[in-house]
PDB file of N, CA and C in Angstrom:
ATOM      1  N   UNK A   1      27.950 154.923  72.305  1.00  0.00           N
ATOM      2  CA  UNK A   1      29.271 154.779  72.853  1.00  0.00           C
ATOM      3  C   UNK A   1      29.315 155.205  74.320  1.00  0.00           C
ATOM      4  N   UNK A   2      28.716 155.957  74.557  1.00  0.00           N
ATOM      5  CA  UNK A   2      28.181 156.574  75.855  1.00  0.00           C
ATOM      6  C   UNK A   2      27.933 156.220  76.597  1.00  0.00           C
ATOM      7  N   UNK A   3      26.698 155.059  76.595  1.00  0.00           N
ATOM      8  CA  UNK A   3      26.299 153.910  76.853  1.00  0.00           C
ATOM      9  C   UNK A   3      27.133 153.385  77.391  1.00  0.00           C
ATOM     10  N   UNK A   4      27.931 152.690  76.525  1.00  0.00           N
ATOM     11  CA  UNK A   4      28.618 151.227  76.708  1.00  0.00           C
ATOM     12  C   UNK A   4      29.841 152.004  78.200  1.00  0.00           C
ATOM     13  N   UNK A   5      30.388 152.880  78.003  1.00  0.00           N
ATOM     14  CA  UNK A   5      31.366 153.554  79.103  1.00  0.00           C
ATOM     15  C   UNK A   5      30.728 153.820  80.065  1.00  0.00           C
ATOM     16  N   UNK A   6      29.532 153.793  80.545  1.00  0.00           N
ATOM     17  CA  UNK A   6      28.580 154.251  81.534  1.00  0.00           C
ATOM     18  C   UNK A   6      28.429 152.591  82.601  1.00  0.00           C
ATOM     19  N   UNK A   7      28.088 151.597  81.280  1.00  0.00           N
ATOM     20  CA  UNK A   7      27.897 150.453  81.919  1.00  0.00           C
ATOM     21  C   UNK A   7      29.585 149.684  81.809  1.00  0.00           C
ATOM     22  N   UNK A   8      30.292 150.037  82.050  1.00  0.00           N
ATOM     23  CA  UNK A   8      31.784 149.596  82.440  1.00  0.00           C
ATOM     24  C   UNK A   8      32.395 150.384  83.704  1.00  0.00           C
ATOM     25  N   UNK A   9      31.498 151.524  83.790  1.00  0.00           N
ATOM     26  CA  UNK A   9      31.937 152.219  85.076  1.00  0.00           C
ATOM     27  C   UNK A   9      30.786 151.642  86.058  1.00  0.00           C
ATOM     28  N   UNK A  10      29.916 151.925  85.864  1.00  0.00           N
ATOM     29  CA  UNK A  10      28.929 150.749  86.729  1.00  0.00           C
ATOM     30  C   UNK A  10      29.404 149.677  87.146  1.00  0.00           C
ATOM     31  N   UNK A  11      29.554 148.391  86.470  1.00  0.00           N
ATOM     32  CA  UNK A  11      30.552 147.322  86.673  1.00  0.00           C
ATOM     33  C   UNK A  11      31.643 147.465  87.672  1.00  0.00           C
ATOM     34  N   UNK A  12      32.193 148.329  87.099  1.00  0.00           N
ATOM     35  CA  UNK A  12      33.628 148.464  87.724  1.00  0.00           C
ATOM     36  C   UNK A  12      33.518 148.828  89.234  1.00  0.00           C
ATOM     37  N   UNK A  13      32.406 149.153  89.423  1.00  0.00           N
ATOM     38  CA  UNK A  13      32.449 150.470  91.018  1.00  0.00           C
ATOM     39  C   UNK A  13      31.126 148.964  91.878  1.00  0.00           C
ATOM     40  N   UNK A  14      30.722 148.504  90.861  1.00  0.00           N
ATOM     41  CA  UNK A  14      29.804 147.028  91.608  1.00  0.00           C
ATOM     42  C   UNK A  14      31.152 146.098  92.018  1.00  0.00           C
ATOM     43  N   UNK A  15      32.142 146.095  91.524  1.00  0.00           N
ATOM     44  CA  UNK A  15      33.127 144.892  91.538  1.00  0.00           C
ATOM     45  C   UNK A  15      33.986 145.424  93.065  1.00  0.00           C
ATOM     46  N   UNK A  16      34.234 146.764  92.639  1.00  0.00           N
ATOM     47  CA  UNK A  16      35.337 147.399  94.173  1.00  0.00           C
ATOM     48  C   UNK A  16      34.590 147.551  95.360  1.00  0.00           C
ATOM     49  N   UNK A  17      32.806 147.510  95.276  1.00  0.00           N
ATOM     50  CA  UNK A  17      31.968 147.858  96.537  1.00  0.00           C
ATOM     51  C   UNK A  17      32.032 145.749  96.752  1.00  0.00           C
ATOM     52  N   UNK A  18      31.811 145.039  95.756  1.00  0.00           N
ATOM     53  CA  UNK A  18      31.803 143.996  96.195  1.00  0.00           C
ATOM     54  C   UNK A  18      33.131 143.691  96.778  1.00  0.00           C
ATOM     55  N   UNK A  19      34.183 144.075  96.666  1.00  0.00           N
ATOM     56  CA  UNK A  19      35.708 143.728  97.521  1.00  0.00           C
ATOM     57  C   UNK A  19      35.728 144.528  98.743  1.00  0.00           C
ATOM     58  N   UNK A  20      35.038 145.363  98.839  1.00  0.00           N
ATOM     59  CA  UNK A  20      35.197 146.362 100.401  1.00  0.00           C
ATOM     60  C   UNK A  20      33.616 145.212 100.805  1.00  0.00           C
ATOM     61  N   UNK A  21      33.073 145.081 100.492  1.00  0.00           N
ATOM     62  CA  UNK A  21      32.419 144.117 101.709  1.00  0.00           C
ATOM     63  C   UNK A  21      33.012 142.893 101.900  1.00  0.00           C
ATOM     64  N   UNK A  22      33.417 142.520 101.018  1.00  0.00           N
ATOM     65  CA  UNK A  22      33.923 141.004 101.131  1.00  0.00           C
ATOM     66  C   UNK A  22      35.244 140.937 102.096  1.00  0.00           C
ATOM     67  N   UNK A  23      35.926 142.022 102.313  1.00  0.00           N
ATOM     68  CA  UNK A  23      37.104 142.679 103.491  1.00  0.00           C
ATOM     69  C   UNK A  23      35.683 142.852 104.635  1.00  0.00           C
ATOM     70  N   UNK A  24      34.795 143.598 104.602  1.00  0.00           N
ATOM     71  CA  UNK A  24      34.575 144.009 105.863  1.00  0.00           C
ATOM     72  C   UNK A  24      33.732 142.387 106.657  1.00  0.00           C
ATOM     73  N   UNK A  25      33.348 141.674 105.684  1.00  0.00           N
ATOM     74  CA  UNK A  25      32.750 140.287 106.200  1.00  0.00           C
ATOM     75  C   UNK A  25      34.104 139.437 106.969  1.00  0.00           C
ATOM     76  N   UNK A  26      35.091 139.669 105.984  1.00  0.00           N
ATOM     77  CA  UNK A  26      36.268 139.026 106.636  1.00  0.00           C
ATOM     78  C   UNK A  26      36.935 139.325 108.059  1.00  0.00           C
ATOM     79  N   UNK A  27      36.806 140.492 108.276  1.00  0.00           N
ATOM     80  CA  UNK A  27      36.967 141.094 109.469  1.00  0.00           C
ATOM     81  C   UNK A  27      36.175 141.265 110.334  1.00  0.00           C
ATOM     82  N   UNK A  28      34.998 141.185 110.636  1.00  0.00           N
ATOM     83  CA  UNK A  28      33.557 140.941 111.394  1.00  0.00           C
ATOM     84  C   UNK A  28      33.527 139.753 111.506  1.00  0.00           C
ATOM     85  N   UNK A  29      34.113 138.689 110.393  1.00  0.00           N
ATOM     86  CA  UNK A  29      33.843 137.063 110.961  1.00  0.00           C
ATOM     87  C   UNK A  29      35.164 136.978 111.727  1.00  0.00           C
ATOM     88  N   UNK A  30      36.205 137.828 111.924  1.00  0.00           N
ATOM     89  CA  UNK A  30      37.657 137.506 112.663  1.00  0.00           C
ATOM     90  C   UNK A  30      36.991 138.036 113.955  1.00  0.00           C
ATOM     91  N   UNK A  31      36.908 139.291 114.291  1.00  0.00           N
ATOM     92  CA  UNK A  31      36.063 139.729 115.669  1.00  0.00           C
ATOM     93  C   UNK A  31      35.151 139.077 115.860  1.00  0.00           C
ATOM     94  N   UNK A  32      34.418 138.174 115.621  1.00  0.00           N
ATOM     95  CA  UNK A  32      33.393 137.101 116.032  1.00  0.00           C
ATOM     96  C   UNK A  32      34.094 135.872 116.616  1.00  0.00           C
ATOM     97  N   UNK A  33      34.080 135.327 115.971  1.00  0.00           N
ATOM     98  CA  UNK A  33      35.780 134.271 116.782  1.00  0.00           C
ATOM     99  C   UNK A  33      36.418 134.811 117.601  1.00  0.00           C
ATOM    100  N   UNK A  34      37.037 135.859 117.979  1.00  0.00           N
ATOM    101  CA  UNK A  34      37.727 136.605 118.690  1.00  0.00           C
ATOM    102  C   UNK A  34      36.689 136.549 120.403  1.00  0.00           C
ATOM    103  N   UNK A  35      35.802 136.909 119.676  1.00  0.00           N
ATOM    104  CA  UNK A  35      35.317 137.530 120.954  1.00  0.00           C
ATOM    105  C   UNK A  35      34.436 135.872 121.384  1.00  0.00           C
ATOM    106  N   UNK A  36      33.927 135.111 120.278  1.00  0.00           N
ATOM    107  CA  UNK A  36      33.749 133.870 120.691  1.00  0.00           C
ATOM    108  C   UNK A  36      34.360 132.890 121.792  1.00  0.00           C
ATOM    109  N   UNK A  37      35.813 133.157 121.061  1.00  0.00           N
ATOM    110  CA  UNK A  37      37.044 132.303 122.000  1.00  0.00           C
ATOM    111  C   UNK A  37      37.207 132.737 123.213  1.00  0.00           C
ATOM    112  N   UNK A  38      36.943 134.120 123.595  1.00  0.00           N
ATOM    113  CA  UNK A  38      36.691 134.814 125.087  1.00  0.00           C
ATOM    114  C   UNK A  38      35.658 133.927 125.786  1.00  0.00           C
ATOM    115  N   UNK A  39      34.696 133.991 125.071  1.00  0.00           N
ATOM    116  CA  UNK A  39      33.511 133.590 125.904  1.00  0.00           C
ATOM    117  C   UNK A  39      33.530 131.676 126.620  1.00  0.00           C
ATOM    118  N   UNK A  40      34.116 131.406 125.081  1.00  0.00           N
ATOM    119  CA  UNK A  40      34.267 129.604 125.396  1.00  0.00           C
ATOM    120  C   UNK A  40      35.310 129.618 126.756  1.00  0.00           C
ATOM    121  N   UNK A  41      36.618 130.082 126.692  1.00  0.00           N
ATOM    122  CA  UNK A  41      37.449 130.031 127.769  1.00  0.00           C
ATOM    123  C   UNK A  41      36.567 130.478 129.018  1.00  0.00           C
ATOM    124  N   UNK A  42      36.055 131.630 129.004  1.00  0.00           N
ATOM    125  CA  UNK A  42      35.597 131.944 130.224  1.00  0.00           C
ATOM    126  C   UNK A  42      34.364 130.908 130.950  1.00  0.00           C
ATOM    127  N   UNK A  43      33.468 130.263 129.923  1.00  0.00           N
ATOM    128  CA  UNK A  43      32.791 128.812 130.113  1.00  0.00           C
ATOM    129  C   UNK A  43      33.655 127.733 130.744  1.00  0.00           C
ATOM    130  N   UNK A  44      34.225 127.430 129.919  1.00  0.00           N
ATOM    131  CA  UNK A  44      35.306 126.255 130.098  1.00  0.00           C
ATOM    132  C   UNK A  44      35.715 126.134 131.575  1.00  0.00           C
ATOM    133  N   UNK A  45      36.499 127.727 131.759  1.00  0.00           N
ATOM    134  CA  UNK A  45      37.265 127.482 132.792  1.00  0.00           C
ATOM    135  C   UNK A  45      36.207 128.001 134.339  1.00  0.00           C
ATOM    136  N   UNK A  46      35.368 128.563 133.630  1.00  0.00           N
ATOM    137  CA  UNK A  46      34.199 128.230 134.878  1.00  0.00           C
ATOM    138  C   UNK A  46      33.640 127.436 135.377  1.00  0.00           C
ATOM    139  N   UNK A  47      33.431 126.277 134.580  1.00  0.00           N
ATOM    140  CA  UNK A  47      32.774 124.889 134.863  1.00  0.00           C
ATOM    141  C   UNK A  47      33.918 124.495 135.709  1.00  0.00           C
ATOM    142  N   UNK A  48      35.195 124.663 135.013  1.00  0.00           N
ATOM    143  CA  UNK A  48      36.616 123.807 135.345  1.00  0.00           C
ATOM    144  C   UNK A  48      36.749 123.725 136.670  1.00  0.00           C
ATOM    145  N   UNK A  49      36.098 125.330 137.553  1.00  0.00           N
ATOM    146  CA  UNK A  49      36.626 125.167 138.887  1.00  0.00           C
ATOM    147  C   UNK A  49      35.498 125.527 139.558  1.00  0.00           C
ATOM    148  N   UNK A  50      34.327 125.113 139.142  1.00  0.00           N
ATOM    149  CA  UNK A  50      33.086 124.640 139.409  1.00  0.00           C
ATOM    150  C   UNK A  50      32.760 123.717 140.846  1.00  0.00           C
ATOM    151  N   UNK A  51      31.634 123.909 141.550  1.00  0.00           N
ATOM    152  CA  UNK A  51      30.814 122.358 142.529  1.00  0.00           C
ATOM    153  C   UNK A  51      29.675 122.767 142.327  1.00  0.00           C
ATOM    154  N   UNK A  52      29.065 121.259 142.036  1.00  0.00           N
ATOM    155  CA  UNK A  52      27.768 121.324 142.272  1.00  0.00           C
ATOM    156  C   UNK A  52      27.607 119.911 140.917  1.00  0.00           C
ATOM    157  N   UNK A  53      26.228 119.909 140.999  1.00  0.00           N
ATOM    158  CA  UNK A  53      25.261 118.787 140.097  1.00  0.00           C
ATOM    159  C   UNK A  53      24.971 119.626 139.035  1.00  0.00           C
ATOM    160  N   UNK A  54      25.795 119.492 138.086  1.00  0.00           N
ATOM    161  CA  UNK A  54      25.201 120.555 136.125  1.00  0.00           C
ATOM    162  C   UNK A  54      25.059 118.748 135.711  1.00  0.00           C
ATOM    163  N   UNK A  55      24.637 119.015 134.513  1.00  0.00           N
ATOM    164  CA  UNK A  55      23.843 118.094 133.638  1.00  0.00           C
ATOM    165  C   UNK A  55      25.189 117.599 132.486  1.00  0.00           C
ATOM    166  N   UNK A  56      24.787 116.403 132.480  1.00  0.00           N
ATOM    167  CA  UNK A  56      26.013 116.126 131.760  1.00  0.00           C
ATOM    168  C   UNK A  56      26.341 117.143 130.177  1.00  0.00           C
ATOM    169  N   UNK A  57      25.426 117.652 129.581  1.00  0.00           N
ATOM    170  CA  UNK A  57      25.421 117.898 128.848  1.00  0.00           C
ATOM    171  C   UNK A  57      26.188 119.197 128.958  1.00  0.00           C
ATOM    172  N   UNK A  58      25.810 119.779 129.683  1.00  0.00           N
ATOM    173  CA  UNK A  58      26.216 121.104 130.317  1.00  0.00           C
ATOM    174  C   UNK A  58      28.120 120.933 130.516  1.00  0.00           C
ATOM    175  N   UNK A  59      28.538 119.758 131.239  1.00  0.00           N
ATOM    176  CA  UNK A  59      30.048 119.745 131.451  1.00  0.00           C
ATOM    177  C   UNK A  59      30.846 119.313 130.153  1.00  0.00           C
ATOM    178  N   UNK A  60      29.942 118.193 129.181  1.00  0.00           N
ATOM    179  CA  UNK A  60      30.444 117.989 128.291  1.00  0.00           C
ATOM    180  C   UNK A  60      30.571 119.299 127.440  1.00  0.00           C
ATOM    181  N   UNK A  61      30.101 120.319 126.935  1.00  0.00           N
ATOM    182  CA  UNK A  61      29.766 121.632 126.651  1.00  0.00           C
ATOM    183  C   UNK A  61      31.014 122.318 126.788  1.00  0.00           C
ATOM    184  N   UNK A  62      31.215 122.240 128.235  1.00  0.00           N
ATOM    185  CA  UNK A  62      32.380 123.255 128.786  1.00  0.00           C
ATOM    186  C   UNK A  62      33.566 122.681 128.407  1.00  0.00           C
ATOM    187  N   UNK A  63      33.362 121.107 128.183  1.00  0.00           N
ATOM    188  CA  UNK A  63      34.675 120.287 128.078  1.00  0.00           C
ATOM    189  C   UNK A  63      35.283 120.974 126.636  1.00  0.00           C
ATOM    190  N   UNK A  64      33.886 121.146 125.728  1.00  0.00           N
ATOM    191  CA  UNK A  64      34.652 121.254 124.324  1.00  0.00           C
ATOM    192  C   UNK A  64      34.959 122.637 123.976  1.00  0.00           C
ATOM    193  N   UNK A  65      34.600 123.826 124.847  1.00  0.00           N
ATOM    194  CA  UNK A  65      34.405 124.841 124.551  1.00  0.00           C
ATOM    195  C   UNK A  65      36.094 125.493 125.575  1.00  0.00           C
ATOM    196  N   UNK A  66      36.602 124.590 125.827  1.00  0.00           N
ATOM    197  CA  UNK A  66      37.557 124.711 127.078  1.00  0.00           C
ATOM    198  C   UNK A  66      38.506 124.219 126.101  1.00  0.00           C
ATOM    199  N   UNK A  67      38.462 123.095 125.458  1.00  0.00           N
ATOM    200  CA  UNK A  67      39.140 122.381 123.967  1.00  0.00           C
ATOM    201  C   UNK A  67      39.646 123.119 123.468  1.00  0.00           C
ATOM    202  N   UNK A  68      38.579 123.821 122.362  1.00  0.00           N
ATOM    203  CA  UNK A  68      38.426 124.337 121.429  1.00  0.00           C
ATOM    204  C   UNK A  68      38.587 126.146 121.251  1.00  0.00           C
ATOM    205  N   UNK A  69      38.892 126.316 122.307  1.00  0.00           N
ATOM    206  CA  UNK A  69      38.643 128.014 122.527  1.00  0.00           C
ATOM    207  C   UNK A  69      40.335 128.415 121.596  1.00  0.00           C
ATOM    208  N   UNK A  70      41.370 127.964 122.040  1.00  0.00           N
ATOM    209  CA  UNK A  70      42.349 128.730 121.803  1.00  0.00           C
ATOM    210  C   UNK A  70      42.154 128.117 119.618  1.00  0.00           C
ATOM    211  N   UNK A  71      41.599 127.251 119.005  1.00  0.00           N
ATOM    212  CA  UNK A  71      42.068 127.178 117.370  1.00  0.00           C
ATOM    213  C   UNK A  71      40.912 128.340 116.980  1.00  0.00           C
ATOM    214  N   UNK A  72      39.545 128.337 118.062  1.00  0.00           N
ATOM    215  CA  UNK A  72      38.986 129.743 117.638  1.00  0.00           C
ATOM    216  C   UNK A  72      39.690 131.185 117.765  1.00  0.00           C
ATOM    217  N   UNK A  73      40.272 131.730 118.734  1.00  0.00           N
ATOM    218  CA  UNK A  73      41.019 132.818 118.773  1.00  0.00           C
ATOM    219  C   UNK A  73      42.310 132.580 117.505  1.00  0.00           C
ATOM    220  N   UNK A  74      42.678 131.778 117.215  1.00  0.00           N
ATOM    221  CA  UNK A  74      43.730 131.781 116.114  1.00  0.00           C
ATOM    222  C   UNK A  74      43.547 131.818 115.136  1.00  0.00           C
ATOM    223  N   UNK A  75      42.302 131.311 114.438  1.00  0.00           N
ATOM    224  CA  UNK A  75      41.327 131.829 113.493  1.00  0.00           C
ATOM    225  C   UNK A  75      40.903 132.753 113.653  1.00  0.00           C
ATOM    226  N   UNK A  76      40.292 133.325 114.406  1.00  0.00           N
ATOM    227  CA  UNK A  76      39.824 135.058 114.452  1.00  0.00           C
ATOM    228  C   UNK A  76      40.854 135.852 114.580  1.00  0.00           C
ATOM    229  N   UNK A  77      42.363 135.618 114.739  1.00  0.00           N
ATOM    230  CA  UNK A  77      43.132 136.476 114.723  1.00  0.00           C
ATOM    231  C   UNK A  77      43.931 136.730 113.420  1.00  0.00           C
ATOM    232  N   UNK A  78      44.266 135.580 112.470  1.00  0.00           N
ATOM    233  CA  UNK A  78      44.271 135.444 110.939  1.00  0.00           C
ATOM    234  C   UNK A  78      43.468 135.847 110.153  1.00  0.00           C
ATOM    235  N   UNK A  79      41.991 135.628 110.726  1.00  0.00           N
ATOM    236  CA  UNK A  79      41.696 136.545 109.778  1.00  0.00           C
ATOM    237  C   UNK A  79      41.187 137.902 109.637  1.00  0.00           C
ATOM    238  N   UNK A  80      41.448 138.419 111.424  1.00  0.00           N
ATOM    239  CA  UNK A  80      41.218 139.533 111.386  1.00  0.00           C
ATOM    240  C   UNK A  80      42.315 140.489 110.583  1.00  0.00           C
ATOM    241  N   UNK A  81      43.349 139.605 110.563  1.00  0.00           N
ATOM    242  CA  UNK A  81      44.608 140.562 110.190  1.00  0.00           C
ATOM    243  C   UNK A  81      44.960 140.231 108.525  1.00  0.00           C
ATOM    244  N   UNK A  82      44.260 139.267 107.987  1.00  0.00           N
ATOM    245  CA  UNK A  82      44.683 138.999 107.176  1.00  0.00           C
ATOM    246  C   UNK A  82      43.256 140.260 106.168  1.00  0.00           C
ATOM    247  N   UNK A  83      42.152 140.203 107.008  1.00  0.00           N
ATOM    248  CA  UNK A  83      41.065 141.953 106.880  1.00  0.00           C
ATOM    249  C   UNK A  83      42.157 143.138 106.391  1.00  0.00           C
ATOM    250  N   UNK A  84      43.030 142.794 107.677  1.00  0.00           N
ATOM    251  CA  UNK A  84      43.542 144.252 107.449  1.00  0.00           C
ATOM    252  C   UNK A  84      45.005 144.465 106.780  1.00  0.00           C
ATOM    253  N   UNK A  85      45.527 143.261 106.032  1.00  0.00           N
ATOM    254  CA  UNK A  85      46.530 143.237 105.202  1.00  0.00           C
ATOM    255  C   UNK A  85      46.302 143.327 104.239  1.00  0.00           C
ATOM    256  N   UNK A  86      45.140 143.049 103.209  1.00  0.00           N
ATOM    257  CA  UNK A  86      44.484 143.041 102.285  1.00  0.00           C
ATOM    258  C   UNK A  86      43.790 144.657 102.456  1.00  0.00           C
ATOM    259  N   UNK A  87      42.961 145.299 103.298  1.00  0.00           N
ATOM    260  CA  UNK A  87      42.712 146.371 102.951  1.00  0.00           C
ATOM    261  C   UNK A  87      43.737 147.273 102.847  1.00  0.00           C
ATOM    262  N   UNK A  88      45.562 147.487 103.902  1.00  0.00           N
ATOM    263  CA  UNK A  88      46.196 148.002 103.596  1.00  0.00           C
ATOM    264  C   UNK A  88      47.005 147.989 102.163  1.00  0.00           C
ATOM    265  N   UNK A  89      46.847 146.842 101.148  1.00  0.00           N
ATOM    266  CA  UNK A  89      47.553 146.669 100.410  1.00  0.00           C
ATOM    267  C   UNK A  89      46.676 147.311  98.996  1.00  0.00           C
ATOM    268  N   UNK A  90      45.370 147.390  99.457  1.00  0.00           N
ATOM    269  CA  UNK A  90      44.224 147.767  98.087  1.00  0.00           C
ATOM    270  C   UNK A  90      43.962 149.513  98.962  1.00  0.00           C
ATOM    271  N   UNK A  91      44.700 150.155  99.959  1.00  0.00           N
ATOM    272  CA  UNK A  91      44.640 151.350  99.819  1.00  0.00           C
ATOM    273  C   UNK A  91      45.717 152.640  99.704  1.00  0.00           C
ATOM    274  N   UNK A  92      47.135 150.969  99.605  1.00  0.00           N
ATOM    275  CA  UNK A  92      48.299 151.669  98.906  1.00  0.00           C
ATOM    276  C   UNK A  92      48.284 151.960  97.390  1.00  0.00           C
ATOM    277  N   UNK A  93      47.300 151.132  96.916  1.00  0.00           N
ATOM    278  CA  UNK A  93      47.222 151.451  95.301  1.00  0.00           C
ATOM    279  C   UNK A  93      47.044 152.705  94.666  1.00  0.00           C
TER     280      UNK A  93
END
């Protein structure tokens, strides 16, 4: 009987360490985007007011990263917070 309550507390403490990483992945992939979308804008708008001969590949690059920068920061900001709505709500319990 001993047993069996030993391996249900085991379980149980594998299941809550698997939800505190699965929060801390969520929030490390929001600060990644975050700090991603910094970097694309600051590309973007460097090329933007740029002279000289870059490679097409290179402007097309900046074109999409100049695009695309602000749906990355809005994603890294959802789900950074949505990290930390979920951990505030599992440490009011």
């Amino acid at each position: 009987m001993e047993r069996d309550n030993s391996d249900t507390n085991q379980s149980e403490n594998l299941r809550i360490k698997n939800r505190k990483s699965s929060v801390k992945k969520l929030f490390a992939s929001g600060l990644v985007l975050i700090l991603s979308s910094v970097l694309m804008l600051i590309l973007g708008a460097g090329m933007f007011v740029s002279r000289g001969n870059y490679s097409r590949t290179t402007i097309s690059l900046s074109e999409f990263c100049f695009i695309f920068w602000v749906p990355f920061l809005i994603a890294g900001v959802l789900l950074t917070f949505a990290a930390l709505v979920i951990k505030s709500v599992r440490s009011s319990r």
